[in-house]
PDB file of N, CA and C in Angstrom:
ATOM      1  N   UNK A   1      55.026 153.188  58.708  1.00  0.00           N
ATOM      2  CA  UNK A   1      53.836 152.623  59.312  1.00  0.00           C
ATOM      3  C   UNK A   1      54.207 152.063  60.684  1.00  0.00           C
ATOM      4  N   UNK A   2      53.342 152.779  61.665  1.00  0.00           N
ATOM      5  CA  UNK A   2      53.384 151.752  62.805  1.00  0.00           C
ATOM      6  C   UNK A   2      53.147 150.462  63.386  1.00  0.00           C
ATOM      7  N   UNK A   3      53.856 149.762  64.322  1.00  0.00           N
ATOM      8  CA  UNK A   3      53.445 148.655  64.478  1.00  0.00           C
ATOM      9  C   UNK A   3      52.176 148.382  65.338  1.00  0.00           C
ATOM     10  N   UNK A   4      51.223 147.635  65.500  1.00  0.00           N
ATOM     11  CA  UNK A   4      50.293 147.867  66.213  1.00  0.00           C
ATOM     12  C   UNK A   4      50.760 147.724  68.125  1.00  0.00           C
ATOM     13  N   UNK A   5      50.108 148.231  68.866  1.00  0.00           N
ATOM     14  CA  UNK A   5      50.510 148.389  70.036  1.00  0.00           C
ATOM     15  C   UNK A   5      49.971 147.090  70.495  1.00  0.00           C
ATOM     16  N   UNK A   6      50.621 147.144  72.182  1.00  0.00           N
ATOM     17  CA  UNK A   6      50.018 145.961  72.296  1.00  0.00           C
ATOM     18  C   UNK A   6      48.594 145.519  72.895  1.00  0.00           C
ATOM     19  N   UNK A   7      47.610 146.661  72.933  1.00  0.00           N
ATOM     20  CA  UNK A   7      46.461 146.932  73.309  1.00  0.00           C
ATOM     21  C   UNK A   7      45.646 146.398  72.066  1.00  0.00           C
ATOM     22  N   UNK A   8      46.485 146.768  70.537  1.00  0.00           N
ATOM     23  CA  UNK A   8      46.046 146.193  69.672  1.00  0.00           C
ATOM     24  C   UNK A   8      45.809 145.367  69.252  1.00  0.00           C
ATOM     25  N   UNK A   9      46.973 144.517  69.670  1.00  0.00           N
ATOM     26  CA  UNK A   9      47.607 143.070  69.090  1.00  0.00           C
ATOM     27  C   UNK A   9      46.319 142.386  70.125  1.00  0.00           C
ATOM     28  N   UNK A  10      45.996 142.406  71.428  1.00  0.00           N
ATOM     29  CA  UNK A  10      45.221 141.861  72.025  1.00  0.00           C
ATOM     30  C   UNK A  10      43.976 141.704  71.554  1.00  0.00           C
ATOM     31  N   UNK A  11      43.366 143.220  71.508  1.00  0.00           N
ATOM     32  CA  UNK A  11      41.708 143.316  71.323  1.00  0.00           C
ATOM     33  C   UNK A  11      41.745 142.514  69.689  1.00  0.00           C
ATOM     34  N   UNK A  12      42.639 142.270  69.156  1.00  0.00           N
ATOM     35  CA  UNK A  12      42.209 141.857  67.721  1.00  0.00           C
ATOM     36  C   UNK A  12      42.572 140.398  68.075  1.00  0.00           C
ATOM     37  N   UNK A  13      43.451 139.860  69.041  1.00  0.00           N
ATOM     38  CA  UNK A  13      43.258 138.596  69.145  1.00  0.00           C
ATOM     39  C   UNK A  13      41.979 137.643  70.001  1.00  0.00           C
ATOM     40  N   UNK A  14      41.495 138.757  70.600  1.00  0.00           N
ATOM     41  CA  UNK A  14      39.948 139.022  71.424  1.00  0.00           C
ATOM     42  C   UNK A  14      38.966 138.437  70.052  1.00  0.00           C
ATOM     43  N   UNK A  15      39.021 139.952  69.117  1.00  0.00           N
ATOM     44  CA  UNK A  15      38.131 139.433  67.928  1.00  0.00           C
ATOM     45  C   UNK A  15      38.377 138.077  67.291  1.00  0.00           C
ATOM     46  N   UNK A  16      39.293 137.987  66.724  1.00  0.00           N
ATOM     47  CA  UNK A  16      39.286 136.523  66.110  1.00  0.00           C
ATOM     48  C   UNK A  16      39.081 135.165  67.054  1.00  0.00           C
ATOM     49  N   UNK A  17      39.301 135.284  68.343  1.00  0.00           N
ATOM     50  CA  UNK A  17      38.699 134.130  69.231  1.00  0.00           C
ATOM     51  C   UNK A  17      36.974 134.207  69.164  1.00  0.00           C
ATOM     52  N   UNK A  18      36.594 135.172  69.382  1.00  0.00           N
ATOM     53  CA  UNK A  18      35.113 135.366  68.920  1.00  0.00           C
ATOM     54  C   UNK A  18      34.574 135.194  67.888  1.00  0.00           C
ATOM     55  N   UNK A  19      35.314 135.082  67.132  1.00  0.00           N
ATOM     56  CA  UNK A  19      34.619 135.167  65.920  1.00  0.00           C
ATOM     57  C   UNK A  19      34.837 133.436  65.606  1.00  0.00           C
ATOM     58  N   UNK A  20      35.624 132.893  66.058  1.00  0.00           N
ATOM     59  CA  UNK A  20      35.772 131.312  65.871  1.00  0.00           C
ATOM     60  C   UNK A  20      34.811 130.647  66.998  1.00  0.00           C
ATOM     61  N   UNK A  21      34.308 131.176  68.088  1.00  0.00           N
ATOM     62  CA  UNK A  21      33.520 130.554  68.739  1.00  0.00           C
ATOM     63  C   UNK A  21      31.892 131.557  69.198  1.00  0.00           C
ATOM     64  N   UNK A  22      31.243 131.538  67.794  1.00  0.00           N
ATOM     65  CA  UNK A  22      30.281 132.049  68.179  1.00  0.00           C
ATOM     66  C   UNK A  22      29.203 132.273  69.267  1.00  0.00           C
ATOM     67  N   UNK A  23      29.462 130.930  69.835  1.00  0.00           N
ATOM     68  CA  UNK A  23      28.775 131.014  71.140  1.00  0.00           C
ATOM     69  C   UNK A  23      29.107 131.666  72.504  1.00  0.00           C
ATOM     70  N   UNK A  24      30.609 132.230  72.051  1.00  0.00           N
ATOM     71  CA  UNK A  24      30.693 132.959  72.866  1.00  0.00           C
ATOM     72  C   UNK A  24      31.974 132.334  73.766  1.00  0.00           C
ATOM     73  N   UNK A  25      32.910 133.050  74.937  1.00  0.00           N
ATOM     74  CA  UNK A  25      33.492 132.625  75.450  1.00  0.00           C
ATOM     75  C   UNK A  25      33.709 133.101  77.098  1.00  0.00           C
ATOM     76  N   UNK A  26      34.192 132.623  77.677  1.00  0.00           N
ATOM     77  CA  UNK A  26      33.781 133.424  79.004  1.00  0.00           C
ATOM     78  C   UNK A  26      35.311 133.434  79.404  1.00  0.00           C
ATOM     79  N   UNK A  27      35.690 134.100  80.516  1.00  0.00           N
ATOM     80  CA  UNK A  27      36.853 135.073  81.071  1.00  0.00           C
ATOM     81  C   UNK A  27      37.822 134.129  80.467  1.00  0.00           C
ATOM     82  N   UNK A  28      37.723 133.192  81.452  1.00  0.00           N
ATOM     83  CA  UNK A  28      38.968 132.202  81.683  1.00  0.00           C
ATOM     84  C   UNK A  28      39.255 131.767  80.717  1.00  0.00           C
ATOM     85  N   UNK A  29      38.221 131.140  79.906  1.00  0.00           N
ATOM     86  CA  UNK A  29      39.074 130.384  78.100  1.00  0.00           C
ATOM     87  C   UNK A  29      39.328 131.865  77.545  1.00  0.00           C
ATOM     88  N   UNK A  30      38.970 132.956  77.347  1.00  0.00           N
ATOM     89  CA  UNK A  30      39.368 133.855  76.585  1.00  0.00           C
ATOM     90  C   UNK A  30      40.885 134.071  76.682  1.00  0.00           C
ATOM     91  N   UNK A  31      41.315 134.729  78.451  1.00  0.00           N
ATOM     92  CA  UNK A  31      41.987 135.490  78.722  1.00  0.00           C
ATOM     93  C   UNK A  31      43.721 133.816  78.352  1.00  0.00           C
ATOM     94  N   UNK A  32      43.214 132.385  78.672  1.00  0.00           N
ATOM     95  CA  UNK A  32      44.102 131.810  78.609  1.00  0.00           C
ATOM     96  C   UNK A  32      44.506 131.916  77.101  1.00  0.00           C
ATOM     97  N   UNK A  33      43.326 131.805  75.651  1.00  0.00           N
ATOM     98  CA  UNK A  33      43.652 131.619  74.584  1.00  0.00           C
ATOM     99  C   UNK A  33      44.402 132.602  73.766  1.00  0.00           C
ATOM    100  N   UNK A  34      44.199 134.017  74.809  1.00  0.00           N
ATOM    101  CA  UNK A  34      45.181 135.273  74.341  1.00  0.00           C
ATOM    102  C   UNK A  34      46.321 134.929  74.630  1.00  0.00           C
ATOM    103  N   UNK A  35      46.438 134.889  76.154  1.00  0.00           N
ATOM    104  CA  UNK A  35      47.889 134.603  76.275  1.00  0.00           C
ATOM    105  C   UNK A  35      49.254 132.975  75.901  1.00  0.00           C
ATOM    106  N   UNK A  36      48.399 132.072  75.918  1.00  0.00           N
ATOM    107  CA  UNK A  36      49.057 130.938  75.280  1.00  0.00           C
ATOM    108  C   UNK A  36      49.975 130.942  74.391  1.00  0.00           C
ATOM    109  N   UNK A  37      49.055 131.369  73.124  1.00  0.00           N
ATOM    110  CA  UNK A  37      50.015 131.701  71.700  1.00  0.00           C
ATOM    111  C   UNK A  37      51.368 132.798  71.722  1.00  0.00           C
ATOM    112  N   UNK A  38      50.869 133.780  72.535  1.00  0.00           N
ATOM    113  CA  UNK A  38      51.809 135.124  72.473  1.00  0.00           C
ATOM    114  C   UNK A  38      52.147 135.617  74.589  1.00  0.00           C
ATOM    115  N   UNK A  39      53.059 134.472  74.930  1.00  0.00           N
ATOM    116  CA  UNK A  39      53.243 134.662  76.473  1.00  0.00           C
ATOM    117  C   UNK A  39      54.132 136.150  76.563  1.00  0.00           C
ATOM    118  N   UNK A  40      54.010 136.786  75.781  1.00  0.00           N
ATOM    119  CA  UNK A  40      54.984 137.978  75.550  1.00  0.00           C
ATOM    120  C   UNK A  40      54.143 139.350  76.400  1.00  0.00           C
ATOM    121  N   UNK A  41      52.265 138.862  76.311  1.00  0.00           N
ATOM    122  CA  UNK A  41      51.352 139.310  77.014  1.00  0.00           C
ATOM    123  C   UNK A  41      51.656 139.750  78.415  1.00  0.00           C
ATOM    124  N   UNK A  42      51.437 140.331  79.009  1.00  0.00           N
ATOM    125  CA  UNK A  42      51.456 140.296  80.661  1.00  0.00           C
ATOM    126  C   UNK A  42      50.117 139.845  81.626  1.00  0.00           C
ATOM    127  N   UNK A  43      50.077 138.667  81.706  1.00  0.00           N
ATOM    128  CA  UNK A  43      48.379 138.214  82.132  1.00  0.00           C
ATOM    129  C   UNK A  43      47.800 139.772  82.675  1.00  0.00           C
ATOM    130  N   UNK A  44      47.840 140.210  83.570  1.00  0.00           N
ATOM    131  CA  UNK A  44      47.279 141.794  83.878  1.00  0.00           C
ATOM    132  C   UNK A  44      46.826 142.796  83.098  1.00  0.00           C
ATOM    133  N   UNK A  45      47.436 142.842  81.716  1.00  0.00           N
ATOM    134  CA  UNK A  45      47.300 143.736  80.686  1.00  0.00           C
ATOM    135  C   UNK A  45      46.056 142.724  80.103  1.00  0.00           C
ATOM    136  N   UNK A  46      46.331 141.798  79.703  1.00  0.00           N
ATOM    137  CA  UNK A  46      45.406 141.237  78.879  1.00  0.00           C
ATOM    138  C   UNK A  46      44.380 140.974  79.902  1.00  0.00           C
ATOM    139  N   UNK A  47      44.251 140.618  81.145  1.00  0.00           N
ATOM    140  CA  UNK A  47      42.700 140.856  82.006  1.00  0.00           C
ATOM    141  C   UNK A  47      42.255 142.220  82.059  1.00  0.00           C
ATOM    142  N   UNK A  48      43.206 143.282  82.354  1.00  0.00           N
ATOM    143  CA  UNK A  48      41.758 144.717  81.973  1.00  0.00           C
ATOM    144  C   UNK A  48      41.800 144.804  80.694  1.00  0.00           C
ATOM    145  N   UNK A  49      42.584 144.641  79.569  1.00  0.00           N
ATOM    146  CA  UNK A  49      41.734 144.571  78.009  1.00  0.00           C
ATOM    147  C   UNK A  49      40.446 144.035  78.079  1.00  0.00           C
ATOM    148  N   UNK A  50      40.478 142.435  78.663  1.00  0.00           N
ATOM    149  CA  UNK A  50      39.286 141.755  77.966  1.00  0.00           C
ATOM    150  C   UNK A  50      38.046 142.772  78.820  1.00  0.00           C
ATOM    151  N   UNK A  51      38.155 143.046  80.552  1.00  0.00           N
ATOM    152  CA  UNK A  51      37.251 143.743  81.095  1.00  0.00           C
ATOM    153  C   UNK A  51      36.531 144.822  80.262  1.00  0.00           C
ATOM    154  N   UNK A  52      37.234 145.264  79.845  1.00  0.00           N
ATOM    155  CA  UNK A  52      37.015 147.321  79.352  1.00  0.00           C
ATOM    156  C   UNK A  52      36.549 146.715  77.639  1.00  0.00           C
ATOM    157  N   UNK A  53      36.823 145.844  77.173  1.00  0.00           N
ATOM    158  CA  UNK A  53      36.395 145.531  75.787  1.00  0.00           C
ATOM    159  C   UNK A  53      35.023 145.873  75.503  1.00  0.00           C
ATOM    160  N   UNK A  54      34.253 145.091  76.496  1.00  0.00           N
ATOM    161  CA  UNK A  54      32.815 145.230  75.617  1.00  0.00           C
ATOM    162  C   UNK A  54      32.086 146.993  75.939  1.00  0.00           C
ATOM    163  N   UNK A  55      33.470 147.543  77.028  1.00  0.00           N
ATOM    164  CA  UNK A  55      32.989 149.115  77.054  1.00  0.00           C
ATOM    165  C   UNK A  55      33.212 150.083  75.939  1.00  0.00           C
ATOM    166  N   UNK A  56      34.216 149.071  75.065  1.00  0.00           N
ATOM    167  CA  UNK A  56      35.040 150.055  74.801  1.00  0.00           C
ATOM    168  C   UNK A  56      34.325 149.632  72.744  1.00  0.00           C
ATOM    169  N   UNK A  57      33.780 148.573  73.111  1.00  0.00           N
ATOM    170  CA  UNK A  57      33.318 148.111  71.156  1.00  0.00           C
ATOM    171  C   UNK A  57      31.983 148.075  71.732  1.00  0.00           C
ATOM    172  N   UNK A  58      31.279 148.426  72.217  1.00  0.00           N
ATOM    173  CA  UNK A  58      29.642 148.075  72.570  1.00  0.00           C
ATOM    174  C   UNK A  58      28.755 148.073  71.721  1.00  0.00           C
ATOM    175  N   UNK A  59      28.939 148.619  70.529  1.00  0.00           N
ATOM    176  CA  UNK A  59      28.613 147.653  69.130  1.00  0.00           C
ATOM    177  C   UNK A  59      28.784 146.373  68.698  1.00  0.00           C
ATOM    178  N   UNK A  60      29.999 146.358  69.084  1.00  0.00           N
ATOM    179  CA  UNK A  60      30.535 144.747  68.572  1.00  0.00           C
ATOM    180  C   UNK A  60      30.872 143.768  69.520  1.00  0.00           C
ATOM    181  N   UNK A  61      30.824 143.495  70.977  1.00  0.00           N
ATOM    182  CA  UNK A  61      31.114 143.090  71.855  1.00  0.00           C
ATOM    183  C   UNK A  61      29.720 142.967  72.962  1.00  0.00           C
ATOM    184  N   UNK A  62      29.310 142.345  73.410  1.00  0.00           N
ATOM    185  CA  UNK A  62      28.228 142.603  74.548  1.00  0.00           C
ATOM    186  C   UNK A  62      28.590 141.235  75.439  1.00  0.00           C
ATOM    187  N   UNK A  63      27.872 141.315  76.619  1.00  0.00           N
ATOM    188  CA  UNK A  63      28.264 139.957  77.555  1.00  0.00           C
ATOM    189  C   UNK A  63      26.842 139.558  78.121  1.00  0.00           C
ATOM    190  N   UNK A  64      26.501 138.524  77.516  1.00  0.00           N
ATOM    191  CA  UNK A  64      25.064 137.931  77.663  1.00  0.00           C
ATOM    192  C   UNK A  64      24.723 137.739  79.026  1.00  0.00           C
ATOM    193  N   UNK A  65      26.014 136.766  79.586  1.00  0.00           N
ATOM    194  CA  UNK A  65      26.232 136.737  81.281  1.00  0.00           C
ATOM    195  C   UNK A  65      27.359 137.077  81.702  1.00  0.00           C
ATOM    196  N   UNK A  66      27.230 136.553  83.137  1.00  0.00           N
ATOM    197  CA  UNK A  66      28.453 137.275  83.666  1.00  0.00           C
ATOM    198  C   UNK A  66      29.629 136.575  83.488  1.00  0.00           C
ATOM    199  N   UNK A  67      30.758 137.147  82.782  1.00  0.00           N
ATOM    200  CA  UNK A  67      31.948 136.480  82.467  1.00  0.00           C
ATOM    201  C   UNK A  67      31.825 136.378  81.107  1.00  0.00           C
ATOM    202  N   UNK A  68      30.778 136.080  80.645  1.00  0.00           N
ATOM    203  CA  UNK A  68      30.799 135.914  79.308  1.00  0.00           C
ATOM    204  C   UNK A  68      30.993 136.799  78.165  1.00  0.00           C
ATOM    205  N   UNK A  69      31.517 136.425  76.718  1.00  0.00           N
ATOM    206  CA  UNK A  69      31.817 137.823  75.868  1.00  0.00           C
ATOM    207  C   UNK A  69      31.642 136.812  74.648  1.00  0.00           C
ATOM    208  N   UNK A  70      30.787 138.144  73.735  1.00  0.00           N
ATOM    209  CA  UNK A  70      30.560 137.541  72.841  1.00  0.00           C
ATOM    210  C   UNK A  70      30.255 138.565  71.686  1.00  0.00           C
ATOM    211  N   UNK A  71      30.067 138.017  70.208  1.00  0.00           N
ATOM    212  CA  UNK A  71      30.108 139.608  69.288  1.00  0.00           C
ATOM    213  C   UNK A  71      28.744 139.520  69.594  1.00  0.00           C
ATOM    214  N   UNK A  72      28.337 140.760  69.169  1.00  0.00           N
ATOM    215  CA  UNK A  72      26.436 141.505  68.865  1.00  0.00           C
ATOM    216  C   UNK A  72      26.280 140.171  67.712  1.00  0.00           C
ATOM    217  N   UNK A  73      26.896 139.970  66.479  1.00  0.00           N
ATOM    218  CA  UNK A  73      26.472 139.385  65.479  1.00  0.00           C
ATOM    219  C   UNK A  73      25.979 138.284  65.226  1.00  0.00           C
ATOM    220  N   UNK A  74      26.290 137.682  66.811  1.00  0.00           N
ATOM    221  CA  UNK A  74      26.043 135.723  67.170  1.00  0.00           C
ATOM    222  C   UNK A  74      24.933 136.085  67.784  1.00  0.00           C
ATOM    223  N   UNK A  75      24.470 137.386  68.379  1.00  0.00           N
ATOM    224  CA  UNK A  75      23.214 137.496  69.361  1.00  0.00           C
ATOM    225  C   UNK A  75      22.203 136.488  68.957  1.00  0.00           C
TER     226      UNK A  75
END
């Protein structure tokens, strides 16, 4: 079994920040609360993850405003 990449390890640490703050979070608390825990991140990698996210789950991801990200499910 593979280990998850680190595109993975991100967008799923994306989800679980969302999912603990339903109201949503915008660039800056997101992109700091990814990288804090796991500085192993490269701030750059984890800013175009969070960008391309809600392109890339647009089911599960939408951005109410600008900067902001949040799941469809808190809509």
């Amino acid at each position: 079994m593979n280990a998850p990449t680190i595109r993975e390890q991100v967008e799923n640490k994306i989800f679980e920040l969302l999912e603990q703050h339903p109201e949503g979070l915008n660039w800056t608390d997101l992109a700091k609360m990814v990288q804090v825990p796991d500085n192993r991140f490269h701030p750059k990698t984890v800013n175009g993850i969070i960008w391309k996210i809600p392109n890339k789950y647009p089911d599960q991801i939408y951005k109410p405003a600008k900067g902001i990200f949040r799941l469809i499910k808190y809509r």
